[in-house]
N, C-alpha and C. Protein backbone atom coordinates (compact mmCIF):
# COMPACT_ATOMS: atom_id res chain seq x y z
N UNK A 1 108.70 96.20 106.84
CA UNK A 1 108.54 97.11 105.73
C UNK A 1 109.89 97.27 105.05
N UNK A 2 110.29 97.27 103.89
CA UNK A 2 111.12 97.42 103.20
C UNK A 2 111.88 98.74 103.72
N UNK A 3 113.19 99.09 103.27
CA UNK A 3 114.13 99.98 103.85
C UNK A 3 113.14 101.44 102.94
N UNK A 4 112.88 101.09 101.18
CA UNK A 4 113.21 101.75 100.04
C UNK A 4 111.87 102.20 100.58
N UNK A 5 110.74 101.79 100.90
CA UNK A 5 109.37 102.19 100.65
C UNK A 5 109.35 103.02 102.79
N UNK A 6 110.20 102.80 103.22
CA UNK A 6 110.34 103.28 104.53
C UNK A 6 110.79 104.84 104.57
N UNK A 7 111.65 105.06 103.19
CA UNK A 7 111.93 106.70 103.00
C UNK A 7 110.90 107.77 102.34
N UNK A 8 110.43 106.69 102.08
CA UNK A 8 109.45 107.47 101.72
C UNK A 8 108.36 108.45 102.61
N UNK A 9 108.17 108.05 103.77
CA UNK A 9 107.33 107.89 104.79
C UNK A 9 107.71 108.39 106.05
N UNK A 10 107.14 110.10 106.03
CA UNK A 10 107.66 111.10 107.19
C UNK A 10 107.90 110.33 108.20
N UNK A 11 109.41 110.53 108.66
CA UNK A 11 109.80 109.85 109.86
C UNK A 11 109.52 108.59 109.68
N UNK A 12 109.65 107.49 108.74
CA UNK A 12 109.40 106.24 108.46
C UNK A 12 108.82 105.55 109.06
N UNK A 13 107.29 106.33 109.22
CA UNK A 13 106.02 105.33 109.73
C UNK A 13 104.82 106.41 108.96
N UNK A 14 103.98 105.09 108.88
CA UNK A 14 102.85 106.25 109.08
C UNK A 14 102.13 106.88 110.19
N UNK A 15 101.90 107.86 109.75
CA UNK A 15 101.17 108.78 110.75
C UNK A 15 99.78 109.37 110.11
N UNK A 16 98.93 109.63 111.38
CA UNK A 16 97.07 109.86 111.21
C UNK A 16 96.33 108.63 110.75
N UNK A 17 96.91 107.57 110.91
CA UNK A 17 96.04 105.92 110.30
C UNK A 17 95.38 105.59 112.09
N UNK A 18 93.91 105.38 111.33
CA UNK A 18 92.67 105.35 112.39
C UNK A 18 93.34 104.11 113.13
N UNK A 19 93.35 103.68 115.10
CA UNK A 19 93.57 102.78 115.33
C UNK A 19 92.92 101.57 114.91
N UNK A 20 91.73 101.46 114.09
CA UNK A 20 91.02 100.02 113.90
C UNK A 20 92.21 99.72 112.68
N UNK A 21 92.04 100.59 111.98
CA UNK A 21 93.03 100.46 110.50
C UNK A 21 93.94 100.00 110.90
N UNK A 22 95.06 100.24 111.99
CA UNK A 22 96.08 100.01 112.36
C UNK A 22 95.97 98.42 112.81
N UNK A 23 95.42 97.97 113.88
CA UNK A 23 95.26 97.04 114.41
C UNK A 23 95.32 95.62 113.02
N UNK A 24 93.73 96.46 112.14
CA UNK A 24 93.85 95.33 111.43
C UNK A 24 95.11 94.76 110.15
N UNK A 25 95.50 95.91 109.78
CA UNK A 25 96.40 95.61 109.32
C UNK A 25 97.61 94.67 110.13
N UNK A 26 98.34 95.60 110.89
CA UNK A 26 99.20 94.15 112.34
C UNK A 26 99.02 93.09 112.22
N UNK A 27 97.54 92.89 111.92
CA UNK A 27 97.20 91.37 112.37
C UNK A 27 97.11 90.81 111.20
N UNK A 28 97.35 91.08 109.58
CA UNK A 28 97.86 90.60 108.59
C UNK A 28 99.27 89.99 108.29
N UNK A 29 99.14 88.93 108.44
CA UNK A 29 100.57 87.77 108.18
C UNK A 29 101.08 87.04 106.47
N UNK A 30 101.42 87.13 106.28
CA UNK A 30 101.67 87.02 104.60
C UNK A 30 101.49 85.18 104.74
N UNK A 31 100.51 84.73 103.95
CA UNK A 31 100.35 83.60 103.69
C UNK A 31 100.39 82.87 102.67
N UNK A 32 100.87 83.54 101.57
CA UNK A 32 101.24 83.27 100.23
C UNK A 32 99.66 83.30 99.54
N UNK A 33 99.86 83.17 98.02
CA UNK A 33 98.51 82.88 97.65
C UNK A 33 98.34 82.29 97.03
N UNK A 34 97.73 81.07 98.30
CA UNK A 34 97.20 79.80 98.54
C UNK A 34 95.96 79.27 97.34
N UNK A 35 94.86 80.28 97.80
CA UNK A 35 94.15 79.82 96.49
C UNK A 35 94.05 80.29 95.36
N UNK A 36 95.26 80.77 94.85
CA UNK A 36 95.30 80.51 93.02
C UNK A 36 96.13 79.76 93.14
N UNK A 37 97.34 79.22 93.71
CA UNK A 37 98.18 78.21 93.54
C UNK A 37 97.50 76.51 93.33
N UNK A 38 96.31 76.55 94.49
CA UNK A 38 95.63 75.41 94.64
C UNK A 38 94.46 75.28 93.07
N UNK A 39 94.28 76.90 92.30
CA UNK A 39 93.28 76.60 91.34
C UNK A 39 94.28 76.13 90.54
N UNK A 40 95.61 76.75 90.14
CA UNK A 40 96.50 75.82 89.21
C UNK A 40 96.52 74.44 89.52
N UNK A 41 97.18 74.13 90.51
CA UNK A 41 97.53 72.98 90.63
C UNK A 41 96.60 72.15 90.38
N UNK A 42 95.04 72.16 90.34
CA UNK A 42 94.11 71.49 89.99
C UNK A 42 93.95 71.49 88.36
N UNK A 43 93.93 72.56 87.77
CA UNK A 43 93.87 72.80 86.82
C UNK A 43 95.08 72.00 85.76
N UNK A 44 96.24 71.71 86.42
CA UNK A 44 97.40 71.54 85.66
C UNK A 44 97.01 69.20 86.00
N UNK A 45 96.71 69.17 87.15
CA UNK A 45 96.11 67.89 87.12
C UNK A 45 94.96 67.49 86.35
N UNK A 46 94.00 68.01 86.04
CA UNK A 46 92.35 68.03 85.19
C UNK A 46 93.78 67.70 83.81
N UNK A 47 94.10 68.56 83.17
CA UNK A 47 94.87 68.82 82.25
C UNK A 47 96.29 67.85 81.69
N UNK A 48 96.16 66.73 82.89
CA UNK A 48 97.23 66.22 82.43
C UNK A 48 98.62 66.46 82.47
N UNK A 49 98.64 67.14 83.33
CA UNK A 49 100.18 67.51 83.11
C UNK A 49 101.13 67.11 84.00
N UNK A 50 102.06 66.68 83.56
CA UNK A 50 103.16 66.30 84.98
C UNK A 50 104.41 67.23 84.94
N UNK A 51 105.19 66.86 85.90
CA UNK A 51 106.76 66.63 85.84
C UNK A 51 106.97 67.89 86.22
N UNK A 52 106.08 68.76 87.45
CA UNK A 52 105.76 70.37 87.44
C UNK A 52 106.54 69.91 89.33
N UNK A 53 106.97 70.89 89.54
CA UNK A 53 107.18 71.83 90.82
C UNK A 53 106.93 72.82 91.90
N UNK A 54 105.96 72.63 92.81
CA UNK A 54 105.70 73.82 93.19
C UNK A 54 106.96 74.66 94.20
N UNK A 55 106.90 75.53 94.45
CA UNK A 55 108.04 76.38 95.35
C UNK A 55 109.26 76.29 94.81
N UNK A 56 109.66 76.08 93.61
CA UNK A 56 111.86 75.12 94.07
C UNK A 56 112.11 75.85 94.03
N UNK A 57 113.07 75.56 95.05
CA UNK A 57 114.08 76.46 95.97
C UNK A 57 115.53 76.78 94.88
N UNK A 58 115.91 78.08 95.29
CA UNK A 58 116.81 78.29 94.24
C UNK A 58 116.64 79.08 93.19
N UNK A 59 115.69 79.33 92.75
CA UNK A 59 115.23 80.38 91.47
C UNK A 59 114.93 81.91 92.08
N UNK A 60 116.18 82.49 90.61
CA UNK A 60 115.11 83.76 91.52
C UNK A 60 113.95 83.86 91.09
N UNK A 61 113.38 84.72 92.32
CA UNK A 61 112.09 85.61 92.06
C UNK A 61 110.94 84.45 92.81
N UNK A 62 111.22 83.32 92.74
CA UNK A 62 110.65 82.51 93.59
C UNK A 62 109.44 82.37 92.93
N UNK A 63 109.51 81.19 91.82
CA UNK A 63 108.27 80.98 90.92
C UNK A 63 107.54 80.30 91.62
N UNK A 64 105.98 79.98 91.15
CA UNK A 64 105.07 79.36 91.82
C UNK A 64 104.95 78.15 91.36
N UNK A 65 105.65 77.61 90.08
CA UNK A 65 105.46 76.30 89.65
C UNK A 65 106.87 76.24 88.94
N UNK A 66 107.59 75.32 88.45
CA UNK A 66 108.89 74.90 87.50
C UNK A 66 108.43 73.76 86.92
N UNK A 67 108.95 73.71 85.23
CA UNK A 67 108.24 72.95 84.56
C UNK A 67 110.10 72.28 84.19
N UNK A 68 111.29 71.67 85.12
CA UNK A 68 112.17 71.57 84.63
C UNK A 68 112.77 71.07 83.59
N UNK A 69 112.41 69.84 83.32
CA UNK A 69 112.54 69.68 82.03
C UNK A 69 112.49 70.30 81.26
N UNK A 70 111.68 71.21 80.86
CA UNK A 70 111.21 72.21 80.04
C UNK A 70 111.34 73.72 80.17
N UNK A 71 112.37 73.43 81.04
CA UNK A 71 112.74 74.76 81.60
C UNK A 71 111.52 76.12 81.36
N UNK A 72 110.92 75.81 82.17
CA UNK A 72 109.53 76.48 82.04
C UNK A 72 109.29 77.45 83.64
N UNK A 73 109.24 78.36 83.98
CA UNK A 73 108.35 79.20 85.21
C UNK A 73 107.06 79.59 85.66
N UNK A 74 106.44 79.37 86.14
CA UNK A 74 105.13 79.85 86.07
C UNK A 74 105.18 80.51 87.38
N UNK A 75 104.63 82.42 87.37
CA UNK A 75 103.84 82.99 88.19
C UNK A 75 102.74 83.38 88.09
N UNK A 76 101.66 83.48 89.74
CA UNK A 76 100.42 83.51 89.69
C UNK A 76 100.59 84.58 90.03
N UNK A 77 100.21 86.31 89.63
CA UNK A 77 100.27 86.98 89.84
C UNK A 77 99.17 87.71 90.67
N UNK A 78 99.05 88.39 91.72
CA UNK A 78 97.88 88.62 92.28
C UNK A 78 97.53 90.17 91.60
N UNK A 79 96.05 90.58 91.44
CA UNK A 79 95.92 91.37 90.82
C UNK A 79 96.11 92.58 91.76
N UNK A 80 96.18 92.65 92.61
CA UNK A 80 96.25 93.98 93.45
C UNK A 80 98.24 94.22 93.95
N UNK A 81 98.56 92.92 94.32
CA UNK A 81 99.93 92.87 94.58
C UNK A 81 100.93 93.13 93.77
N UNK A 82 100.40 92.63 92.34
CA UNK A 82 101.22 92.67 91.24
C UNK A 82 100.76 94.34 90.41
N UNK A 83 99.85 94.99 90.68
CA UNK A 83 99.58 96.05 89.68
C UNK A 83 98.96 95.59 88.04
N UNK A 84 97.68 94.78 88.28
CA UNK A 84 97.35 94.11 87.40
C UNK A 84 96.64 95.49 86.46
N UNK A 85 96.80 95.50 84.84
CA UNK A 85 96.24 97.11 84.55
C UNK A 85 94.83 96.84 84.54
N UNK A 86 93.86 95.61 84.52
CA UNK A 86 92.98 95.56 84.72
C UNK A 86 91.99 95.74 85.67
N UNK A 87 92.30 95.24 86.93
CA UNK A 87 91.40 95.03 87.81
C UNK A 87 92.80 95.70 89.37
N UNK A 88 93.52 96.10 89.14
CA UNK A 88 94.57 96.06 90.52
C UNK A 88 94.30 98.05 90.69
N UNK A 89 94.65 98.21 91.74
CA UNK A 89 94.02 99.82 92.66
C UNK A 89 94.99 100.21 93.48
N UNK A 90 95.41 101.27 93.75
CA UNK A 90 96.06 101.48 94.78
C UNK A 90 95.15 102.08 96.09
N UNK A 91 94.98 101.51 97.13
CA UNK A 91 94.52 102.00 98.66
C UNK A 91 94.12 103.26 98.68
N UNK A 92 93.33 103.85 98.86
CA UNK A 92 93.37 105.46 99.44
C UNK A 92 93.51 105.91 100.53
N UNK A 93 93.91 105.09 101.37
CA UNK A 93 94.67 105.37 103.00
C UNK A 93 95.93 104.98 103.05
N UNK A 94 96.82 106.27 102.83
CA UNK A 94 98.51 105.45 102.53
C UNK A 94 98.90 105.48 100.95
N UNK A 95 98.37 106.32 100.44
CA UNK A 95 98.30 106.47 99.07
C UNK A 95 99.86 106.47 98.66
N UNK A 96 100.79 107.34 99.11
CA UNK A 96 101.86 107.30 98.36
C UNK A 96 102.72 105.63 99.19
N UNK A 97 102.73 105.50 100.03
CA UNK A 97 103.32 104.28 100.46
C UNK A 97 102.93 102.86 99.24
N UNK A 98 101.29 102.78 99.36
CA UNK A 98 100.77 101.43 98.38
C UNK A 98 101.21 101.61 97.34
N UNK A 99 101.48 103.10 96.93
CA UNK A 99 102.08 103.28 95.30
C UNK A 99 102.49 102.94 95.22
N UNK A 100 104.03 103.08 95.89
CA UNK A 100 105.65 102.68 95.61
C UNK A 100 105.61 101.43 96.05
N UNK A 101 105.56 101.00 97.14
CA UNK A 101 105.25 99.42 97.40
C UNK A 101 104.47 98.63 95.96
N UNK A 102 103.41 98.65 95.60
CA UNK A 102 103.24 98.25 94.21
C UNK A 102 103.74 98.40 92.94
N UNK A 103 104.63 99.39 93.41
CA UNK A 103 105.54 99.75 91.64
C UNK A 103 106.63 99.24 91.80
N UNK A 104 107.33 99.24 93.25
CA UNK A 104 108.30 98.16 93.59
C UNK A 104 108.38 96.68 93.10
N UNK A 105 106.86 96.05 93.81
CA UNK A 105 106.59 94.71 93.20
C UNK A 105 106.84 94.74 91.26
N UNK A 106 106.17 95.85 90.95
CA UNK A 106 106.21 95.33 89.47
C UNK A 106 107.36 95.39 89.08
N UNK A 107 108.15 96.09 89.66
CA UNK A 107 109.68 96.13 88.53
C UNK A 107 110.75 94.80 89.08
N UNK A 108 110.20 94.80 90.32
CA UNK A 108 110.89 93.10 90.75
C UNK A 108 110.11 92.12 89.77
N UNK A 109 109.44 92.17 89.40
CA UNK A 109 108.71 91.33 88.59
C UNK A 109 109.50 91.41 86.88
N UNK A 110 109.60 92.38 86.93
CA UNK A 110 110.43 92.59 85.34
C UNK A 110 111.58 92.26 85.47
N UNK A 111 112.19 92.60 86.55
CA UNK A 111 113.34 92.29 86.75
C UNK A 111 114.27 90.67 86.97
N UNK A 112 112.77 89.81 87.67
CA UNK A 112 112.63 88.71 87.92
C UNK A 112 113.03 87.79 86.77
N UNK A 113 111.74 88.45 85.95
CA UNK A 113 111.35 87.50 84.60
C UNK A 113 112.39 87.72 83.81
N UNK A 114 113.21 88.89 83.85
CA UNK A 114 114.51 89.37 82.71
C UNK A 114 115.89 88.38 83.08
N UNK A 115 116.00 88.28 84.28
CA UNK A 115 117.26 87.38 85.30
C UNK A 115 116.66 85.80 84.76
N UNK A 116 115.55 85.28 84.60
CA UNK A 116 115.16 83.94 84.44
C UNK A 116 115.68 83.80 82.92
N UNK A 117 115.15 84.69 82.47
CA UNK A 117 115.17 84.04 80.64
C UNK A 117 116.96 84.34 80.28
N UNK A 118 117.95 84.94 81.14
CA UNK A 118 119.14 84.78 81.29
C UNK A 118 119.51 83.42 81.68
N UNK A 119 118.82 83.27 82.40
CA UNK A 119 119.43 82.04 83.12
C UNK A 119 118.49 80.70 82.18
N UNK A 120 117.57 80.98 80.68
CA UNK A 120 117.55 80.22 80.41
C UNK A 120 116.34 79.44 80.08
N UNK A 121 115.13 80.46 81.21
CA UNK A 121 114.26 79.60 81.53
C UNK A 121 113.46 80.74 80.20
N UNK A 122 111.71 79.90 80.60
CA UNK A 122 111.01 80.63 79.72
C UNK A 122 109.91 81.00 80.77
N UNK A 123 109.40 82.16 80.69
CA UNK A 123 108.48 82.58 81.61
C UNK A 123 107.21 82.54 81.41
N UNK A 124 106.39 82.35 82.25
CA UNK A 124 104.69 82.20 82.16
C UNK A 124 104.30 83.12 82.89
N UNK A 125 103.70 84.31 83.46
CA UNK A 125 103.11 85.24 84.13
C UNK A 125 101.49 84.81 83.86
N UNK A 126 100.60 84.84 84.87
CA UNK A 126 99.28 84.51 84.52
C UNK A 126 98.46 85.57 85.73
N UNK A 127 97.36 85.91 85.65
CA UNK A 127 97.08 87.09 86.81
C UNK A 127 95.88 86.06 87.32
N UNK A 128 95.61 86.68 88.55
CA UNK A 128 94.35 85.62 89.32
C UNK A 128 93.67 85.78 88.48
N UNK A 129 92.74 86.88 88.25
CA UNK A 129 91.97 86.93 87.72
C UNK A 129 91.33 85.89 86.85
N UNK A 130 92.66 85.81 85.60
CA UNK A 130 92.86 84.87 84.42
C UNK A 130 92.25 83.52 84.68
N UNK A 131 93.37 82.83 86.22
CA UNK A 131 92.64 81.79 86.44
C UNK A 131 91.00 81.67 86.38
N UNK A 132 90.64 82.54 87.35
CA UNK A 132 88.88 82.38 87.73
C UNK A 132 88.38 82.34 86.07
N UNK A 133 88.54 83.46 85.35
CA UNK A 133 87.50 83.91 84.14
C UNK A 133 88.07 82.67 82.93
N UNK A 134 89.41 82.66 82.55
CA UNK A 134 89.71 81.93 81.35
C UNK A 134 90.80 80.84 81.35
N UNK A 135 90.27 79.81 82.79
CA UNK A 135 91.40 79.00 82.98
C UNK A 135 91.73 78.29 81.67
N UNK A 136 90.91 77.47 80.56
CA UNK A 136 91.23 76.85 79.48
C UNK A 136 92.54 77.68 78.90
N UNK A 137 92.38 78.44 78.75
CA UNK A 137 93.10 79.72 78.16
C UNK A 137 94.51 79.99 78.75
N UNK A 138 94.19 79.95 80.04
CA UNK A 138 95.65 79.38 81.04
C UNK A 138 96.91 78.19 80.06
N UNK A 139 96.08 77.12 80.25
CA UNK A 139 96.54 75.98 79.96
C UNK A 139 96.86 75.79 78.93
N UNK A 140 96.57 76.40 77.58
CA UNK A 140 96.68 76.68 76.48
C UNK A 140 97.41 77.46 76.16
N UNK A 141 98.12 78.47 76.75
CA UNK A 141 99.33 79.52 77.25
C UNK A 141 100.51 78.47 77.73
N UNK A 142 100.27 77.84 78.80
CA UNK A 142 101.60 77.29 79.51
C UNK A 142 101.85 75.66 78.29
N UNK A 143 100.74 75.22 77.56
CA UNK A 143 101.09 74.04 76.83
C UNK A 143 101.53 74.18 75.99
N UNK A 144 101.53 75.75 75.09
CA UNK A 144 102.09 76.04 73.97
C UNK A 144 103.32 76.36 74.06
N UNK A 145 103.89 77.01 75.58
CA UNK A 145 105.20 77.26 76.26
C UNK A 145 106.27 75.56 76.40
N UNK A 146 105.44 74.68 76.80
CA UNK A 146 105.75 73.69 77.05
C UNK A 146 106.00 72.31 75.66
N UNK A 147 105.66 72.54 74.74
CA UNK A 147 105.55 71.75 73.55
C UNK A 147 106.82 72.97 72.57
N UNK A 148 107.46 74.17 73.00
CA UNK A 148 108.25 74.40 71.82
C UNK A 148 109.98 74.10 72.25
């Protein structure tokens, strides 16, 4: 758990969380997210596109794709992780913890995307969602990024 979202949190744990709650959470391991990365990456192949990167090492904020040549970033934003205003919620068990933990993520996220376009690059933000409902629309976002 982060130091910042740990002060928050009488005696820096929670306390009164049901043992099943507890357990299952524990047994949550951060696995990245796998399948919107895998719907891009399909999507950016259907589409033609090359000369892309997944993971490179070295950037901050740790984009999900690099378009280098084109000094291009792409993140897949998850809608609950990222504080999507559409479809993202905060927990009602742990309410003030998921808050700040999610408002954390978003301003690393601003903060991310503000440090990149310093350094040059141009940013793509896309939310899961987006993928599932209006992938064309995706691609039509990152090609118009990519052709200026």
């Amino acid at each position: 758990m982060e130091r910042a979202l740990r002060k928050l949190l009488k005696g820096g744990r929670f306390e009164n969380v049901p043992e099943g709650h507890s357990l299952r959470m524990k047994a949550i391991r951060e696995k990245g997210n796998k399948s919107t990365e895998t719907r891009l990456r399909g999507m950016l192949v259907r589409a033609g596109l090359r000369g892309w990167r997944v993971h490179p090492k070295g950037l901050t904020g740790k984009p999900d794709f690099l378009f280098p040549v084109a000094r291009v970033v792409v993140f897949v934003d998850g809608c609950f992780w990222h504080a999507c205003p559409r479809c993202g919620h905060v927990p009602n068990v742990n309410k003030p913890y998921w808050k700040a933990k999610i408002e954390r993520n978003r301003q690393r996220d601003l903060l991310n995307t503000q440090r990149l376009r310093e350094e040059g690059y141009r940013v793509l933000r896309l939310w899961e969602h987006d993928l599932q409902e209006a992938p064309g629309a995706c691609i039509q976002r990152l090609t118009a990024l990519l052709e200026d």
